[in-house]
N, C-alpha and C. Protein backbone atom coordinates (compact mmCIF):
# COMPACT_ATOMS: atom_id res chain seq x y z
N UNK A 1 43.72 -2.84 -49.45
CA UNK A 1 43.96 -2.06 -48.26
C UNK A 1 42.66 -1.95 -47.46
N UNK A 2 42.68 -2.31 -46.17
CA UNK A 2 41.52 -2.41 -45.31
C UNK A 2 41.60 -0.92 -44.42
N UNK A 3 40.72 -0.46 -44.54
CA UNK A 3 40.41 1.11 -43.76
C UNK A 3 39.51 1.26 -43.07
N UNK A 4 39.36 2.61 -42.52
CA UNK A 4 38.13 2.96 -41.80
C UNK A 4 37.25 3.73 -43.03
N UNK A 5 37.52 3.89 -43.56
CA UNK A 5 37.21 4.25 -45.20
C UNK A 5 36.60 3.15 -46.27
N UNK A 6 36.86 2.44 -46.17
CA UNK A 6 37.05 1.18 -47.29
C UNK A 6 36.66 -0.17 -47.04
N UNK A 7 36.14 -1.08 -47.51
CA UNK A 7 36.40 -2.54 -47.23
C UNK A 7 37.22 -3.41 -47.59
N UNK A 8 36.86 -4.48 -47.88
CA UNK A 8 37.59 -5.25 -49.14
C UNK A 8 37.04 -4.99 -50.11
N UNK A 9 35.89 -5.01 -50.25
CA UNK A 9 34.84 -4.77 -51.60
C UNK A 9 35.19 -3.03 -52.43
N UNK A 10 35.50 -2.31 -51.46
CA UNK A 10 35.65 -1.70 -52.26
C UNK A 10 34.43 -0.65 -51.60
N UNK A 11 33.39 -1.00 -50.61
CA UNK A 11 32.73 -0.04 -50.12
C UNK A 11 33.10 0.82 -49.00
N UNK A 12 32.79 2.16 -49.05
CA UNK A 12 32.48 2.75 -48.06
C UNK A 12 32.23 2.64 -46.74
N UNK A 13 33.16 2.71 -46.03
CA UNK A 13 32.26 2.02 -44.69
C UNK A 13 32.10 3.44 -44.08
N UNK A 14 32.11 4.46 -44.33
CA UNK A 14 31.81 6.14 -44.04
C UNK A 14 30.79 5.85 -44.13
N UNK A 15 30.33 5.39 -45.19
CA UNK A 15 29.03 5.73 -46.28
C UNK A 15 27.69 4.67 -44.74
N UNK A 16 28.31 3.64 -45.21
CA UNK A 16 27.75 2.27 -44.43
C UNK A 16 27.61 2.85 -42.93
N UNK A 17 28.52 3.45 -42.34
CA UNK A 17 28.10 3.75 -40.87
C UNK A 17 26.74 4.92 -40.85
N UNK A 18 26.90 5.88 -41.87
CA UNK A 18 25.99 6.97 -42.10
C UNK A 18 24.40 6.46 -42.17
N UNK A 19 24.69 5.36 -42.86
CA UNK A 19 23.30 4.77 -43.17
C UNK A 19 22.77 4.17 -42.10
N UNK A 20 24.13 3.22 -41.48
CA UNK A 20 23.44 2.68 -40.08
C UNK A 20 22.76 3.98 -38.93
N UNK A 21 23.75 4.78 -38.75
CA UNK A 21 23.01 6.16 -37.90
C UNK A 21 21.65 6.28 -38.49
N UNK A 22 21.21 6.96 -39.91
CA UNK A 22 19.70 7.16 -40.32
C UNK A 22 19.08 6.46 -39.77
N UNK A 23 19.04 5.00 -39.94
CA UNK A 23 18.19 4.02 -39.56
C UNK A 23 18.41 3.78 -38.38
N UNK A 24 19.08 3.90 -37.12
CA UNK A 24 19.19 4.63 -35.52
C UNK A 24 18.35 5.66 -35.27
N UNK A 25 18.65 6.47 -35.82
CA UNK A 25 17.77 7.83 -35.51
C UNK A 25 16.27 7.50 -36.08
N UNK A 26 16.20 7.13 -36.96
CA UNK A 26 14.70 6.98 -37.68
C UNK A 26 14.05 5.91 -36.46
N UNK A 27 14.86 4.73 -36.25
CA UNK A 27 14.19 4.11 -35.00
C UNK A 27 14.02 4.81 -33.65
N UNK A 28 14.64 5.65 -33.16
CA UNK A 28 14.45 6.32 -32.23
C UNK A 28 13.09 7.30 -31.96
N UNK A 29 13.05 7.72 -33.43
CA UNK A 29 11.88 8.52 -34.01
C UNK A 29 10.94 7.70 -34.04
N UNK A 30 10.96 6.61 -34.17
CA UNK A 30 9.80 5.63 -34.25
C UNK A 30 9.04 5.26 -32.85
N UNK A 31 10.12 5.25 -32.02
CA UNK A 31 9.85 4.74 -30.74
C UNK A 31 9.16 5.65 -29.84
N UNK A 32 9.92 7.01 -30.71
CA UNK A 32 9.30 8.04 -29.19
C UNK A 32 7.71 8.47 -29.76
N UNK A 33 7.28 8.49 -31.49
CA UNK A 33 5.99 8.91 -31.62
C UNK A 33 5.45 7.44 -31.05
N UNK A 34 5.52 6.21 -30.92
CA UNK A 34 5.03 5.51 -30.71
C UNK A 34 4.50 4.99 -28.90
N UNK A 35 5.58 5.81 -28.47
CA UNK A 35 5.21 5.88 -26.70
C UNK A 35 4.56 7.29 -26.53
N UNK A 36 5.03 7.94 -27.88
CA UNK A 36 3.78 9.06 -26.94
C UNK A 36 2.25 8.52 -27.47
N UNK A 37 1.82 8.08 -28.66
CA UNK A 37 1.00 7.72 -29.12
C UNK A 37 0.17 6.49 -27.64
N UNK A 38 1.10 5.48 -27.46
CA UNK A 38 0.72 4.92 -26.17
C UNK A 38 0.29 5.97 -25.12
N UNK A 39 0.79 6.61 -24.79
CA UNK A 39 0.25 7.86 -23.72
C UNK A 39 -1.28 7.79 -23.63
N UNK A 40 -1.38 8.31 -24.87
CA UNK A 40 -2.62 9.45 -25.66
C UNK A 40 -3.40 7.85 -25.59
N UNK A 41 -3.27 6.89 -25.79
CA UNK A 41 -4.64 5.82 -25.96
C UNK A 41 -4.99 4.97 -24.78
N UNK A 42 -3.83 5.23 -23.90
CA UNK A 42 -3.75 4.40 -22.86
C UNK A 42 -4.74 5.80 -21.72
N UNK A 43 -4.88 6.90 -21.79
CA UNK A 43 -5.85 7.90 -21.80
C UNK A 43 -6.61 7.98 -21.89
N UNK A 44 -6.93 7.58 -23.05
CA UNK A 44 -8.38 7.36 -23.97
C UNK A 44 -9.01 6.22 -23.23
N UNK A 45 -7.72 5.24 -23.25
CA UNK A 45 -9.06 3.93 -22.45
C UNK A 45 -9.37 4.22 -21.05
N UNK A 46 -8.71 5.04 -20.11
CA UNK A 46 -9.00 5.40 -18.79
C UNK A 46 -9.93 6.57 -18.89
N UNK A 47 -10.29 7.43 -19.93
CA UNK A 47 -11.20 8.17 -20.26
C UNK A 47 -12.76 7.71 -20.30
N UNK A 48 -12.53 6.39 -21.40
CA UNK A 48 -13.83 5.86 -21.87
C UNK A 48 -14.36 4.69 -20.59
N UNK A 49 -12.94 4.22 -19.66
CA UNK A 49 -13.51 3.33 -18.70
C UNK A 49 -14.59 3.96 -17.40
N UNK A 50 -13.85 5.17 -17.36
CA UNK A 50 -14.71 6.31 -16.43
C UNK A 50 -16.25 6.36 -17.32
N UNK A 51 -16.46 6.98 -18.13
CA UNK A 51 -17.75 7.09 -19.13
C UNK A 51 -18.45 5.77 -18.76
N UNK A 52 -17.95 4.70 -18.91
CA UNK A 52 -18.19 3.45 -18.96
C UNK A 52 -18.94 3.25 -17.25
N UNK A 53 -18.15 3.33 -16.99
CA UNK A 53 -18.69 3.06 -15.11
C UNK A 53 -19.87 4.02 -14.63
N UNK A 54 -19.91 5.54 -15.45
CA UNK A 54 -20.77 6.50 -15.18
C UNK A 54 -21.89 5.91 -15.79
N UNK A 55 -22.02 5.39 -16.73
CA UNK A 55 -23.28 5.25 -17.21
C UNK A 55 -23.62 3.76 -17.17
N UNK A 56 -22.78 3.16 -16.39
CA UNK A 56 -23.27 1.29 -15.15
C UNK A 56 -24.07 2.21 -14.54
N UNK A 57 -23.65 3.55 -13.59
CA UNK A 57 -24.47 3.59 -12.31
C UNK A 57 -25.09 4.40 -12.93
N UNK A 58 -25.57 5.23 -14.21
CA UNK A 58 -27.02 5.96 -14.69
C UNK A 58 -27.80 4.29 -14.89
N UNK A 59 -27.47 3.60 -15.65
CA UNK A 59 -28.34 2.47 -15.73
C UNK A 59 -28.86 1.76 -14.38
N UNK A 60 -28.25 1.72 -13.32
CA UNK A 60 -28.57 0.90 -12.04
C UNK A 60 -29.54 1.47 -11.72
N UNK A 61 -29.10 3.27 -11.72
CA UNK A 61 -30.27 4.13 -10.95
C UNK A 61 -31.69 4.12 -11.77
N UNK A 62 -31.37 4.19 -13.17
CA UNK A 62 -32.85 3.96 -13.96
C UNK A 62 -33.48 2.57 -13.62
N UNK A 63 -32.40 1.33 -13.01
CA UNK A 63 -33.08 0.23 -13.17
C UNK A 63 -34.36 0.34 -11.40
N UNK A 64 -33.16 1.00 -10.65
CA UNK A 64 -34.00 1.07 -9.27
C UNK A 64 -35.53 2.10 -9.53
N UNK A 65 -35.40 2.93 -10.07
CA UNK A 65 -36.81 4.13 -10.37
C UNK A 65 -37.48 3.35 -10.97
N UNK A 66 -37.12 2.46 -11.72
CA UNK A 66 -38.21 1.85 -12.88
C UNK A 66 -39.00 0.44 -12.03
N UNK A 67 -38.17 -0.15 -10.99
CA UNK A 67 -38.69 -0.85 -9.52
C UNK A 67 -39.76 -0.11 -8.93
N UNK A 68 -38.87 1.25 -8.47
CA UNK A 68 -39.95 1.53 -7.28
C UNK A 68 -41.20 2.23 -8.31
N UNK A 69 -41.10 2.74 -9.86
CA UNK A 69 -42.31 3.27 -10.16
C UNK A 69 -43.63 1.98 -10.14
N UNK A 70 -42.69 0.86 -10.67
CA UNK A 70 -43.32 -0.63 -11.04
C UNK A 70 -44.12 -0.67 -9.82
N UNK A 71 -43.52 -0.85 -8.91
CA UNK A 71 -43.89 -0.57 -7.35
C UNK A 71 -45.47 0.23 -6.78
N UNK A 72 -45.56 1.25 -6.92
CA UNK A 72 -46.27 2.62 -7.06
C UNK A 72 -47.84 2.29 -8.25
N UNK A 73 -47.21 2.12 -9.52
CA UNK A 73 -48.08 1.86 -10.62
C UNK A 73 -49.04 0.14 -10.40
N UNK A 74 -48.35 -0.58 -9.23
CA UNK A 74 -49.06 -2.07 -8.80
C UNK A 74 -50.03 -2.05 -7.67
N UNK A 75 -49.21 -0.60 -6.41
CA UNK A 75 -50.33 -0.67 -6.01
C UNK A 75 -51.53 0.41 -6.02
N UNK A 76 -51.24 1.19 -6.96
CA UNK A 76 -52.27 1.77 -7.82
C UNK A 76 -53.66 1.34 -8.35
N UNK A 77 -52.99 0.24 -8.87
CA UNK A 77 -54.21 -0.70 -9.56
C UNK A 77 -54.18 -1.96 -8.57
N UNK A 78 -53.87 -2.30 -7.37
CA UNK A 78 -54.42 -2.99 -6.79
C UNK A 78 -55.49 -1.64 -6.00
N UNK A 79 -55.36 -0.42 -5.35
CA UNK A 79 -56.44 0.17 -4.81
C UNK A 79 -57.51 0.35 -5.68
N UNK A 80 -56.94 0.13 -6.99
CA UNK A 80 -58.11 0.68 -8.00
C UNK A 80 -59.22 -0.59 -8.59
N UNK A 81 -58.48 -1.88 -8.11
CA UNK A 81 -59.30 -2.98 -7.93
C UNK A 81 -60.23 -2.85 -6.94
N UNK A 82 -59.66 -2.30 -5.95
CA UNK A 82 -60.60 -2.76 -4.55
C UNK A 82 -61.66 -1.63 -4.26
N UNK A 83 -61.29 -0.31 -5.24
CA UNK A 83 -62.67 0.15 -5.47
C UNK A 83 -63.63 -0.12 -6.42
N UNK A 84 -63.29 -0.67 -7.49
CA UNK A 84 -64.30 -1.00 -8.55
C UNK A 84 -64.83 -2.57 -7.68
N UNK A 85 -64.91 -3.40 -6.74
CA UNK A 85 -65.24 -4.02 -6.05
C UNK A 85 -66.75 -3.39 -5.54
């Protein structure tokens, strides 16, 4: 006898649909910690890309001061040549 109950085998198909739902729901559960988890890192990298760009332009600005001191400290010791002259 073939049922909504029964197979041929002799299994459950109550049983069999129940199990298929768990493993529905458990994937569902999977999906949603996994897009919120995407959220939270896809965050993180727009977090760390900002950090990232802030400290390109701390480095540019140290690279320009460290020019114009280079600058300053050359002709220093070129006046300081042309007095020991």
């Amino acid at each position: 006898m073939n049922s909504l109950f029964n197979d041929d085998k002799g299994v459950c198909r109550l049983e069999t649909l129940r199990n298929l739902d768990e493993k529905i729901v458990s994937a569902i559960e999977k999906v949603r910690v996994l897009r919120e988890e995407k959220v939270s890192l896809e965050k993180k990298v727009r977090d760390l890309e900002e950090l990232l760009n802030e400290k390109n332009m701390e480095i540019e600005g140290l690279k320009t001061e460290k020019t114009s001191v280079k600058g300053q400290i050359e002709e220093l010791l070129s006046e300081l040549e042309s007095i020991e002259l």
